[in-house]
N, C-alpha and C. Protein backbone atom coordinates (compact mmCIF):
# COMPACT_ATOMS: atom_id res chain seq x y z
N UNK A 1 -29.26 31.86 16.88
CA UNK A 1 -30.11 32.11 18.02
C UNK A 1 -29.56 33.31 18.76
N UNK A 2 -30.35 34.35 19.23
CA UNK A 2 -30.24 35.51 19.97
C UNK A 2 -31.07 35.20 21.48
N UNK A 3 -30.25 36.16 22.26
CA UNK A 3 -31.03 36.46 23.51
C UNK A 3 -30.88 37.37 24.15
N UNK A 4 -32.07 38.29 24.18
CA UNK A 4 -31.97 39.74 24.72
C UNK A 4 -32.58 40.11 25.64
N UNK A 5 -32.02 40.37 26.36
CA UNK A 5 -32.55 40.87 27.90
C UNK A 5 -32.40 42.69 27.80
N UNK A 6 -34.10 43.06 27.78
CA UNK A 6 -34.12 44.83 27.93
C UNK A 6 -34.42 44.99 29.24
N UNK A 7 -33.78 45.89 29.82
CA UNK A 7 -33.67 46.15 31.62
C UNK A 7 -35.09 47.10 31.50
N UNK A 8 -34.82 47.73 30.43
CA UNK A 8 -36.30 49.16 31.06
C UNK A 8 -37.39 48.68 30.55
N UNK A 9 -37.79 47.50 29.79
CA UNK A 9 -38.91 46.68 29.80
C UNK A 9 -39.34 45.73 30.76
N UNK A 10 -38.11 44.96 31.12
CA UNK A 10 -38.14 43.89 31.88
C UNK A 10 -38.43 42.39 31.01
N UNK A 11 -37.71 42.82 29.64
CA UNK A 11 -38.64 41.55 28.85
C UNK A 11 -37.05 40.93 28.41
N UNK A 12 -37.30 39.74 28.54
CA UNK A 12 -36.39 38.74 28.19
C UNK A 12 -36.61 37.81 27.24
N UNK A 13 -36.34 38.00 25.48
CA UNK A 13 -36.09 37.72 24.39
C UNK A 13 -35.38 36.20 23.27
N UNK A 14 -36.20 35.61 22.97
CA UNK A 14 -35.45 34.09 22.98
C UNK A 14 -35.65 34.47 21.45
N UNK A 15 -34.88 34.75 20.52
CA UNK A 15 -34.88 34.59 18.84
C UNK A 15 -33.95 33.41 18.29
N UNK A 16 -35.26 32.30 18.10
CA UNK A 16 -34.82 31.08 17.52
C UNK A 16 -34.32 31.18 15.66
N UNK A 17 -34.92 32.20 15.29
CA UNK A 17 -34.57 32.41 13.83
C UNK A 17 -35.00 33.70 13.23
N UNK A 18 -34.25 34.20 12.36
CA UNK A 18 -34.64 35.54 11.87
C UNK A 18 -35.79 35.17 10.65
N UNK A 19 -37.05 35.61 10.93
CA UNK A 19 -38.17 35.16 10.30
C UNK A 19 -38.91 36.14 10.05
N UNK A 20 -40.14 36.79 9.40
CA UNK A 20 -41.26 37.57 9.65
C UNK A 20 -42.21 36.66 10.90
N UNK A 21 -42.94 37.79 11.58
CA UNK A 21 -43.73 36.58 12.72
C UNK A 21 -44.93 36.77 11.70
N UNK A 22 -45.49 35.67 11.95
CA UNK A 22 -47.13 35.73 10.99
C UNK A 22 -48.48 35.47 11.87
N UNK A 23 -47.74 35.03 13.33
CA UNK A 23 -48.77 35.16 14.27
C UNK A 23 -47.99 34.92 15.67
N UNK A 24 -48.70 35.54 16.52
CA UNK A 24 -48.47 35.62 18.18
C UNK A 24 -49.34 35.50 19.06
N UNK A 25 -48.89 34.44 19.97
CA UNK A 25 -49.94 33.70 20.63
C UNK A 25 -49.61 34.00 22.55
N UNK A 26 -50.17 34.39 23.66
CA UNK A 26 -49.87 34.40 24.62
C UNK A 26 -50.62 33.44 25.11
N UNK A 27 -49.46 32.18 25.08
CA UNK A 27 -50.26 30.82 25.67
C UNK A 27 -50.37 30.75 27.13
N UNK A 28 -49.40 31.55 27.90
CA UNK A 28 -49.75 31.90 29.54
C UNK A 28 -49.20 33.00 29.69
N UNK A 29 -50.04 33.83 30.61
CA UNK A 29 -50.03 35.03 31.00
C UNK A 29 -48.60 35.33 31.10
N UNK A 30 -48.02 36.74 30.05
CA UNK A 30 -46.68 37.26 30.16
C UNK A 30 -45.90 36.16 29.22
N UNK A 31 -46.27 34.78 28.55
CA UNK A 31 -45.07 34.31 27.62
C UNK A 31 -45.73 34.54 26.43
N UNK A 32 -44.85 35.19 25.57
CA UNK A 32 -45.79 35.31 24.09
C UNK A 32 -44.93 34.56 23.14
N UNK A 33 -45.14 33.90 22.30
CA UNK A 33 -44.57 32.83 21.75
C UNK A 33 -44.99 33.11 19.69
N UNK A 34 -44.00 33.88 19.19
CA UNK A 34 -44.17 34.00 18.43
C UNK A 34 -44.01 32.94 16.83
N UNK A 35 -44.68 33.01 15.70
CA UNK A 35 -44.74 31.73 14.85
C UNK A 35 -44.63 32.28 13.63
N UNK A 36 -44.26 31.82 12.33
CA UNK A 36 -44.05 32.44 11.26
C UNK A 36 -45.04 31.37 10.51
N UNK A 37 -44.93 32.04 8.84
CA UNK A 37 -46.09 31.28 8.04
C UNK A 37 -46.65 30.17 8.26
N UNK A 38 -45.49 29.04 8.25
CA UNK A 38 -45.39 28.12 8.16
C UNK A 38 -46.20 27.03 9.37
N UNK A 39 -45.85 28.00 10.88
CA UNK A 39 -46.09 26.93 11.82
C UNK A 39 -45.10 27.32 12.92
N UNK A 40 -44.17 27.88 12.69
CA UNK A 40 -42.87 27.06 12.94
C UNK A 40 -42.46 28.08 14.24
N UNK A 41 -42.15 27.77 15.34
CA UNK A 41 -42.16 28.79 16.56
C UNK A 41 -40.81 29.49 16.23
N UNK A 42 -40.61 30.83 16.39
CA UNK A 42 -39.40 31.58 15.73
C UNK A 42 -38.68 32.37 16.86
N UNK A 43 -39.28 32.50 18.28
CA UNK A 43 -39.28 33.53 19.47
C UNK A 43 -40.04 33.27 20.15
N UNK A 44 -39.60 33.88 21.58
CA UNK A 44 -40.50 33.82 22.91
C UNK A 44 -40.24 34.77 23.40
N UNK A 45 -41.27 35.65 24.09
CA UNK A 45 -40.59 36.77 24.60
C UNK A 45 -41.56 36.37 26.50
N UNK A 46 -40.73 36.91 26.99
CA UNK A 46 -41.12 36.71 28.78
C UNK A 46 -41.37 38.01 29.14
N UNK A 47 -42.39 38.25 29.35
CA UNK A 47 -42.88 39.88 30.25
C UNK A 47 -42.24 39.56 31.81
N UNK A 48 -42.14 40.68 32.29
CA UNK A 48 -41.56 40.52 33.96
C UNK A 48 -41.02 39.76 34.48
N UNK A 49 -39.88 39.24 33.16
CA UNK A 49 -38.89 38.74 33.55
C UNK A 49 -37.82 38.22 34.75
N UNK A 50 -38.17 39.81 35.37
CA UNK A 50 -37.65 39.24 37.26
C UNK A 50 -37.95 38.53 37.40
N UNK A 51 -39.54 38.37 37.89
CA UNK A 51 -40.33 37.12 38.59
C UNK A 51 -40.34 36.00 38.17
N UNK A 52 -39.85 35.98 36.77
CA UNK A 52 -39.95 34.49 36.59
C UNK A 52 -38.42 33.87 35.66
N UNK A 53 -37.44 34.30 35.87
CA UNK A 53 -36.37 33.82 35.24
C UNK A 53 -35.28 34.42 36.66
N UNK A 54 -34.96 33.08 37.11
CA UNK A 54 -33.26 33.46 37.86
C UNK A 54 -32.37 34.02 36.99
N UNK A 55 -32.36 34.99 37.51
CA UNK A 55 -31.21 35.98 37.24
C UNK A 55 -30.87 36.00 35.66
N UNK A 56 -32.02 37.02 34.93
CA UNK A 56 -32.68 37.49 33.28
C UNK A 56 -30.97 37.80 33.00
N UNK A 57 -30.02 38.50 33.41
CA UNK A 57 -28.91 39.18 32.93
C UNK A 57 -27.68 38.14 32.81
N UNK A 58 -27.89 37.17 32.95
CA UNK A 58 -26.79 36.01 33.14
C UNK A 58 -27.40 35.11 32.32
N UNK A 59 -26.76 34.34 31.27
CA UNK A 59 -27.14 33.06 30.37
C UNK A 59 -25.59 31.78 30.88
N UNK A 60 -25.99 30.51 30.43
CA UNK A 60 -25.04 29.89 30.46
C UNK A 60 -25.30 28.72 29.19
N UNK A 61 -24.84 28.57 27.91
CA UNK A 61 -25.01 27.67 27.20
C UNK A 61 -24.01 26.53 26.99
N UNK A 62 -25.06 25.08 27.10
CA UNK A 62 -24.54 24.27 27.61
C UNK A 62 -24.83 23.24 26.17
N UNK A 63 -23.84 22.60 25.80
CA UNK A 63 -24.20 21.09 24.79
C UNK A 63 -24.53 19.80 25.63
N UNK A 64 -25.64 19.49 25.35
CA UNK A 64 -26.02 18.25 25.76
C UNK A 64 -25.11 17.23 26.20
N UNK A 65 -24.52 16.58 26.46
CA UNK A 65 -23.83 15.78 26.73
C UNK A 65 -22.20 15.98 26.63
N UNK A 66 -22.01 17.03 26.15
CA UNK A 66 -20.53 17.94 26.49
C UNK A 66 -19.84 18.78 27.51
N UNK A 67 -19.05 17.88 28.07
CA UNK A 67 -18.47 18.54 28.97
C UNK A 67 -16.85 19.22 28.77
N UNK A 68 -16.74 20.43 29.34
CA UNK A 68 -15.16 20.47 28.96
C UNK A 68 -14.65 21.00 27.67
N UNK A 69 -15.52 21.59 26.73
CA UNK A 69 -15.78 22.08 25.58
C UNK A 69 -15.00 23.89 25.95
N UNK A 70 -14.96 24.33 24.61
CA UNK A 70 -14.42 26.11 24.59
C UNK A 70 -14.78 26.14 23.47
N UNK A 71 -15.66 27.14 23.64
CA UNK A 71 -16.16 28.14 22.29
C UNK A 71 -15.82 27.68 21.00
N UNK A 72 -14.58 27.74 21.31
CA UNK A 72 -14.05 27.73 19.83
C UNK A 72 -14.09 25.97 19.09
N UNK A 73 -13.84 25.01 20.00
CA UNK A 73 -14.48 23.69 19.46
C UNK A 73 -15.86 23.47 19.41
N UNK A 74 -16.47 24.42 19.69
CA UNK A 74 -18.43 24.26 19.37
C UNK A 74 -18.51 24.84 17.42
N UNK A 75 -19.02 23.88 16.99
CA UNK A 75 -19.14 24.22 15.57
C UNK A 75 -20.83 23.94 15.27
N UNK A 76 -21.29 25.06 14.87
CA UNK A 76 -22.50 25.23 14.73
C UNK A 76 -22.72 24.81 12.98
């Protein structure tokens, strides 16, 4: 999983898997939610990102029910 935040777009980038997209859907104004052959949602991209994401330039990833964790004991 990737996440890219472009400042001179303003678009903030969710890549759930490296896929071809085979279709793109803007289910609400500014989220476009991209899908590959299959079905299968692969990306989201957020137009004007300011307005609608606290603070686009900062991420924090969190495991469900893990607390107290470091990088390096997260095994994907």
């Amino acid at each position: 999983m990737k996440v890219i935040y472009d400042t001179k777009t303003d678009t903030l980038s969710i890549i759930l898997k490296d896929a071809e997209v085979a279709e793109s859907d803007e289910e609400k104004n500014g989220i476009i939610i991209d899908y590959d052959v299959k079905g299968d949602v692969i990306s989201l991209e957020i137009l004007d990102a300011k307005t609608r994401v606290t603070q686009p330039m900062q991420m924090v990833y969190e495991l469900a029910g893990q607390t107290g964790i470091t990088p390096e004991e997260v095994s994907v």
